[in-house]
Protein backbone atom coordinates (compact mmCIF):
# COMPACT_ATOMS: atom_id res chain seq x y z
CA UNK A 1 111.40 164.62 102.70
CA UNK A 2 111.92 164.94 99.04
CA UNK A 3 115.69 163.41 98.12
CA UNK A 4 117.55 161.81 95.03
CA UNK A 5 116.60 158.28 95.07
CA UNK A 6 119.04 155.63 96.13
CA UNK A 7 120.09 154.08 92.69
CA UNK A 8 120.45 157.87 90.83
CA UNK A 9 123.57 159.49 91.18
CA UNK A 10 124.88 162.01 93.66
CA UNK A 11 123.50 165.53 92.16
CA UNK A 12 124.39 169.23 92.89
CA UNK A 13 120.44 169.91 92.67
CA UNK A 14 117.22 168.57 91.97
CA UNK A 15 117.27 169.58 88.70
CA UNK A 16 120.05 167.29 87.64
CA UNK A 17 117.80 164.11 89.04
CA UNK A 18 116.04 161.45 86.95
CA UNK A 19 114.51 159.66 89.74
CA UNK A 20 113.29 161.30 93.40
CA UNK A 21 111.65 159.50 96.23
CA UNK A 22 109.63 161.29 99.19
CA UNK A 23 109.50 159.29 102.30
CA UNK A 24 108.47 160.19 105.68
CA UNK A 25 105.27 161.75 105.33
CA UNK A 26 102.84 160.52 108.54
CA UNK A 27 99.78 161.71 107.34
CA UNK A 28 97.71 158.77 107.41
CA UNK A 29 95.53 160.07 103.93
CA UNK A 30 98.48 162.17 102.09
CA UNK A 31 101.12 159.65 102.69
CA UNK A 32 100.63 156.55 100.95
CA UNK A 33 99.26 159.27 98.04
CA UNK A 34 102.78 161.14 98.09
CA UNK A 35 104.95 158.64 99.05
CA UNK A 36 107.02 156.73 96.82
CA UNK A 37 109.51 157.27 93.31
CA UNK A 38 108.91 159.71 90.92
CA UNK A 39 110.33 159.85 87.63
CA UNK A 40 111.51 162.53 85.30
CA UNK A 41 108.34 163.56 83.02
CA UNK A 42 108.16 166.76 81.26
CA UNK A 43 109.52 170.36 82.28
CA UNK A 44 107.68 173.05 83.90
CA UNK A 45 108.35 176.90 84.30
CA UNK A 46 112.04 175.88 82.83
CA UNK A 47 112.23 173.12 85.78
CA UNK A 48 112.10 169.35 85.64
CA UNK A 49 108.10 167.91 86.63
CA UNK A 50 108.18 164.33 87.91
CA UNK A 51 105.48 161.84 87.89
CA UNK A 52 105.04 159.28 90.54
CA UNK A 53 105.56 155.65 89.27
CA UNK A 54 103.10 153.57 90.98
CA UNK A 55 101.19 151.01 89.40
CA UNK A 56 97.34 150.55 90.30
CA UNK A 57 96.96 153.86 91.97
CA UNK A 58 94.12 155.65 91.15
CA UNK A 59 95.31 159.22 91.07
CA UNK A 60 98.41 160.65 89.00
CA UNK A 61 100.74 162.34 91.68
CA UNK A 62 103.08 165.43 89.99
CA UNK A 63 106.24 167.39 91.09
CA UNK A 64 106.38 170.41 89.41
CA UNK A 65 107.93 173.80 90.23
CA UNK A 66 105.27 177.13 89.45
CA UNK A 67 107.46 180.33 88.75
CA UNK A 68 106.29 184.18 90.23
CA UNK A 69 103.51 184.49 87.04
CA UNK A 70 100.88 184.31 89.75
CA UNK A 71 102.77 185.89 92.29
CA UNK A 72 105.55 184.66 94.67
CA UNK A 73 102.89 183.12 96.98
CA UNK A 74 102.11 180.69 94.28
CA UNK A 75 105.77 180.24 93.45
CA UNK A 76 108.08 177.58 94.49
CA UNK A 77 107.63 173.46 94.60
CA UNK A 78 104.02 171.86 94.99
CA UNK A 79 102.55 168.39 94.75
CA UNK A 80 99.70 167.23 93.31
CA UNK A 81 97.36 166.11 91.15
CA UNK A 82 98.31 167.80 88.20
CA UNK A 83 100.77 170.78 86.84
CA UNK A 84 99.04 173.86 87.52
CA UNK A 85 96.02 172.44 89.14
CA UNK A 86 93.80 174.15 92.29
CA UNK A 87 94.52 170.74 94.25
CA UNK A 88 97.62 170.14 96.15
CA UNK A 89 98.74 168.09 98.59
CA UNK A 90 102.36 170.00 99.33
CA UNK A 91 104.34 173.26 98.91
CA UNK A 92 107.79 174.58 99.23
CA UNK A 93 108.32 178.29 98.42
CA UNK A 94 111.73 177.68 97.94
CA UNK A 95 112.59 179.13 93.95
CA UNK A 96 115.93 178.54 93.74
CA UNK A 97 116.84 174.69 93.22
């Protein structure tokens, strides 16, 4: 589950966040890698990217939305290593928040 974090304010969308946190991910490899706060970084396709803010990990973990340029397959909300990048560890088509 991707949601505001705790301490941010109530918000209309993601796009209004500073801070997110994704919890509830089982997955015994892609969990503790997505799991955790993310903070506001950069934009992307004229969306906010957030980086995860976790000291001593070894890989950088992104949010970033990827409009239709590549098609609406590749379009919507991933995670992973880096913006753009052929490695991901999550997906959500949705392109409207």
């Amino acid at each position: 589950a991707v949601a505001p974090a705790a301490a941010a304010p109530a918000v209309a969308e993601v796009g209004q966040a500073r801070t997110l946190e994704i919890s509830g991910c089982k997955h015994e490899v892609v969990g503790p890698i997505i799991c955790g706060e993310f903070q506001l970084s950069q934009m992307n396709h004229g969306k906010p990217a957030y980086k995860k803010a976790a000291e001593g990990q070894s890989v950088e973990v992104m949010i970033y939305f990827w409009d239709e340029r590549d098609g609406a397959a590749n379009s919507g909300w991933w995670i992973g290593p880096a913006i753009g990048g052929n490695m991901v560890w999550g997906h959500h088509p949705d392109r409207t928040s």
